[in-house]
C-alpha atoms as a PDB file:
ATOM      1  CA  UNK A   1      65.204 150.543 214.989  1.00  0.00           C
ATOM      2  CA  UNK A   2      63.268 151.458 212.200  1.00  0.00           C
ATOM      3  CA  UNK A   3      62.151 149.906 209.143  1.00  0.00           C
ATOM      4  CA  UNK A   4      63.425 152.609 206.865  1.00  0.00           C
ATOM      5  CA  UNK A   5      66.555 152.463 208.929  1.00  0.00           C
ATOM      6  CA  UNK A   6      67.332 148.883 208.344  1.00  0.00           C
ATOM      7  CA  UNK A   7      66.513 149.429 204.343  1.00  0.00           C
ATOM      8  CA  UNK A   8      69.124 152.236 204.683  1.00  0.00           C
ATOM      9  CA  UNK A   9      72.140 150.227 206.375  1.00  0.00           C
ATOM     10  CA  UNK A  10      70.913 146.629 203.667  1.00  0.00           C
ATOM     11  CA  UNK A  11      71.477 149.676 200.802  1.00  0.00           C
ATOM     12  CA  UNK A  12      74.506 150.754 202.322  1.00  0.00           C
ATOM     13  CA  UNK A  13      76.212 147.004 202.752  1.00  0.00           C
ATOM     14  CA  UNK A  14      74.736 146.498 199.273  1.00  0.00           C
ATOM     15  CA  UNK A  15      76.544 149.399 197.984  1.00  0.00           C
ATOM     16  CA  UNK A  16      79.672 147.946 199.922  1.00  0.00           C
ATOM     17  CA  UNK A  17      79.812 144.753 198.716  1.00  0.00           C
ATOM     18  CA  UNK A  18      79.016 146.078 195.181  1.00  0.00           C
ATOM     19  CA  UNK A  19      81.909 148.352 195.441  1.00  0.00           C
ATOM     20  CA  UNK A  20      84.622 146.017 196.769  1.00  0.00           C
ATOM     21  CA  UNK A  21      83.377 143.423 194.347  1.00  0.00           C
ATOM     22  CA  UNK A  22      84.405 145.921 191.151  1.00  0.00           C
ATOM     23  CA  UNK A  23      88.174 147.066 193.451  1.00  0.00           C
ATOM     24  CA  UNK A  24      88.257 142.762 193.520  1.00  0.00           C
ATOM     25  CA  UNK A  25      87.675 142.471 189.683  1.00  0.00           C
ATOM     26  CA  UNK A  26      90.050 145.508 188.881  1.00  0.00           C
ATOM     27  CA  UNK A  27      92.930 143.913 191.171  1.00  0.00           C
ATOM     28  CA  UNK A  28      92.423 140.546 189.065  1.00  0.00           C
ATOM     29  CA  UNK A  29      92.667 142.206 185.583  1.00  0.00           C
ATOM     30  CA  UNK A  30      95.639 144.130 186.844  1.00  0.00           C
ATOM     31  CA  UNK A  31      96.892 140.897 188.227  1.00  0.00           C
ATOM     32  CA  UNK A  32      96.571 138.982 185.119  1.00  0.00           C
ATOM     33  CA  UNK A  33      97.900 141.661 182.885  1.00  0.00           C
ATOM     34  CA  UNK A  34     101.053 141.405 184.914  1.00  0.00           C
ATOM     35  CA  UNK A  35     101.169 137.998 184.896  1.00  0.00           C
ATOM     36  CA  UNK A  36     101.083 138.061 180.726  1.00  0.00           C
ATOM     37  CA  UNK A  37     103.642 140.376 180.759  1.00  0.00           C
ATOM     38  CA  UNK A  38     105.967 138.976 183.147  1.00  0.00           C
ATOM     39  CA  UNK A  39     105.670 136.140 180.854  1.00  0.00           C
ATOM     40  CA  UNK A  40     106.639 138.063 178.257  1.00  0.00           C
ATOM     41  CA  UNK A  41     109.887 139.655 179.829  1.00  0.00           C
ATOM     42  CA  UNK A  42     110.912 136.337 180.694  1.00  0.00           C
ATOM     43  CA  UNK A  43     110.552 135.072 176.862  1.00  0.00           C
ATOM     44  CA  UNK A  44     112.652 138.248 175.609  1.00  0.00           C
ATOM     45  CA  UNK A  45     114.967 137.460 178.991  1.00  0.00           C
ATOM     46  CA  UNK A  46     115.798 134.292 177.685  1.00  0.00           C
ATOM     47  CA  UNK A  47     116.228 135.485 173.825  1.00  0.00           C
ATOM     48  CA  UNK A  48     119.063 137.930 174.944  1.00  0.00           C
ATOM     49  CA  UNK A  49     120.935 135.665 176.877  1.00  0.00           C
ATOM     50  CA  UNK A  50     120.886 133.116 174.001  1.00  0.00           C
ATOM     51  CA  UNK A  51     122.036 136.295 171.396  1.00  0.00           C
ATOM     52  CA  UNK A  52     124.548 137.175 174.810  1.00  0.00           C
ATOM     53  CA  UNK A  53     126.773 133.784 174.583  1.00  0.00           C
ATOM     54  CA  UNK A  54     126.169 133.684 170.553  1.00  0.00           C
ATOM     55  CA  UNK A  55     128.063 137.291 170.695  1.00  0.00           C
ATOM     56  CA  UNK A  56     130.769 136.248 173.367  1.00  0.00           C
ATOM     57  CA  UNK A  57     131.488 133.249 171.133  1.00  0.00           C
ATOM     58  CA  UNK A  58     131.813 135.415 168.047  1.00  0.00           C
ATOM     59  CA  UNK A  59     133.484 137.568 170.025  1.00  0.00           C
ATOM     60  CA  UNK A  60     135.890 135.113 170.758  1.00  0.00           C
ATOM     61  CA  UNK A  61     136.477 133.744 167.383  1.00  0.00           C
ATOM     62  CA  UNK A  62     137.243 137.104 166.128  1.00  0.00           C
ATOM     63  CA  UNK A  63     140.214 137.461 168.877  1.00  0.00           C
ATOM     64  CA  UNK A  64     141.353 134.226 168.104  1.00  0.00           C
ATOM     65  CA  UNK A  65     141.456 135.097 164.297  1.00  0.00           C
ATOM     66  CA  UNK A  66     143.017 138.755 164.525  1.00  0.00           C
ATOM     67  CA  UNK A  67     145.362 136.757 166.458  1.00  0.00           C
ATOM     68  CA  UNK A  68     145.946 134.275 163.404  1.00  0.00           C
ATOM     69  CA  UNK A  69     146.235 137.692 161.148  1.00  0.00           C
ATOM     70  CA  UNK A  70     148.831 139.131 163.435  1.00  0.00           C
ATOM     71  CA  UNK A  71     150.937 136.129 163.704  1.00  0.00           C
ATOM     72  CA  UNK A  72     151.176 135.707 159.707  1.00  0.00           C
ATOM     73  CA  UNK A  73     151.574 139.617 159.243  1.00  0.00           C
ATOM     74  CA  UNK A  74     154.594 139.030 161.540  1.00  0.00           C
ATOM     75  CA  UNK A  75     155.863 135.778 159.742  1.00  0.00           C
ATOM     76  CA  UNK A  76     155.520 137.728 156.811  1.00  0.00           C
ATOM     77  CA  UNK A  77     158.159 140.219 157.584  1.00  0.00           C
ATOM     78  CA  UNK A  78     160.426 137.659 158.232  1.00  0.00           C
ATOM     79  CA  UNK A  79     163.461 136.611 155.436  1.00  0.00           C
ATOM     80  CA  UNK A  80     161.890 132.959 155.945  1.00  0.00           C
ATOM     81  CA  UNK A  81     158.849 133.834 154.047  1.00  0.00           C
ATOM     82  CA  UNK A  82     160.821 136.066 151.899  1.00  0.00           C
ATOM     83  CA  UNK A  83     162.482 132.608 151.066  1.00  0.00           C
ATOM     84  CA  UNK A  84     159.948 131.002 150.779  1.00  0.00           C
ATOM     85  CA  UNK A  85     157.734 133.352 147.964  1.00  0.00           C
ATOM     86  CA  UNK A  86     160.800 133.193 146.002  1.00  0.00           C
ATOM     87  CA  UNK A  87     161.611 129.522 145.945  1.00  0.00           C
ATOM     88  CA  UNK A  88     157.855 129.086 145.467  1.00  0.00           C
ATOM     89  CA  UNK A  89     156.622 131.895 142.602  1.00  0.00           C
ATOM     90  CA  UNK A  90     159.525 133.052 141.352  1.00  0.00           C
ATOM     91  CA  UNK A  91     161.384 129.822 141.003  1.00  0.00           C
ATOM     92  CA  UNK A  92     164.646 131.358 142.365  1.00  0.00           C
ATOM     93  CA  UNK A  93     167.505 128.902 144.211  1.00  0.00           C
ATOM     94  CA  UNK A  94     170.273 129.664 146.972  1.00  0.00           C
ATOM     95  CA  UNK A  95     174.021 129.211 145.493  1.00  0.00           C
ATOM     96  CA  UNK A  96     175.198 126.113 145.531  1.00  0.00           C
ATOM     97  CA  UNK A  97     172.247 124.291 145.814  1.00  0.00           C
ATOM     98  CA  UNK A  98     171.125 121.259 143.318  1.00  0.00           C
ATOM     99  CA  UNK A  99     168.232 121.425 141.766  1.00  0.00           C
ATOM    100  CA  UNK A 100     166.449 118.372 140.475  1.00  0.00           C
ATOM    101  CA  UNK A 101     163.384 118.326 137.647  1.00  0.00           C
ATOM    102  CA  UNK A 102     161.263 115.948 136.590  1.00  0.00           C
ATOM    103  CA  UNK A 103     160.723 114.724 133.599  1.00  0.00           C
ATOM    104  CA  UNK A 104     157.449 113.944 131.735  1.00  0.00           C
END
């Protein structure tokens, strides 16, 4: 061989190695940049499953008090409360009943 054939094939390996050395440093960006934001994801992962169980609990407390409302809007219909509001408000008494009053 040559000398200028061996300068040729040191340029050529040179040119090699140069070449996979700037591939190497793109891969590592590209693999830290992922690495950030898979980070990331997993922060705003975490926030939504916290917000998730705070919604299924308000979600729950919301059944449990529409079930409240329906229960008194029955009750309410009822000659019981009927009774009630006018023993209570209007100051009203059944027949025959004895009513006893304090006196200051």
């Amino acid at each position: 061989m040559g000398a200028s054939k061996k300068r040729a094939l040191r340029r050529r390996r040179r040119n090699n190695y140069l070449g996979m050395g700037v591939v190497a440093a793109v891969a590592l960006i590209l693999l830290g940049w992922m690495l950030m934001e898979s980070r990331d994801l997993s922060n705003r992962l975490a926030i939504n499953q916290a917000r998730v169980a705070e919604l299924e609990l308000s979600i729950e407390n919301e059944k449990a008090r529409t079930k409240e409302i329906d229960e008194l809007k029955e009750y309410m219909q009822t000659d019981e409360f009927a009774e009630e509001v006018a023993r209570e408000r209007l100051g009203l008494v059944k027949e025959n009943e004895i009513v006893f009053k304090e006196e200051n």
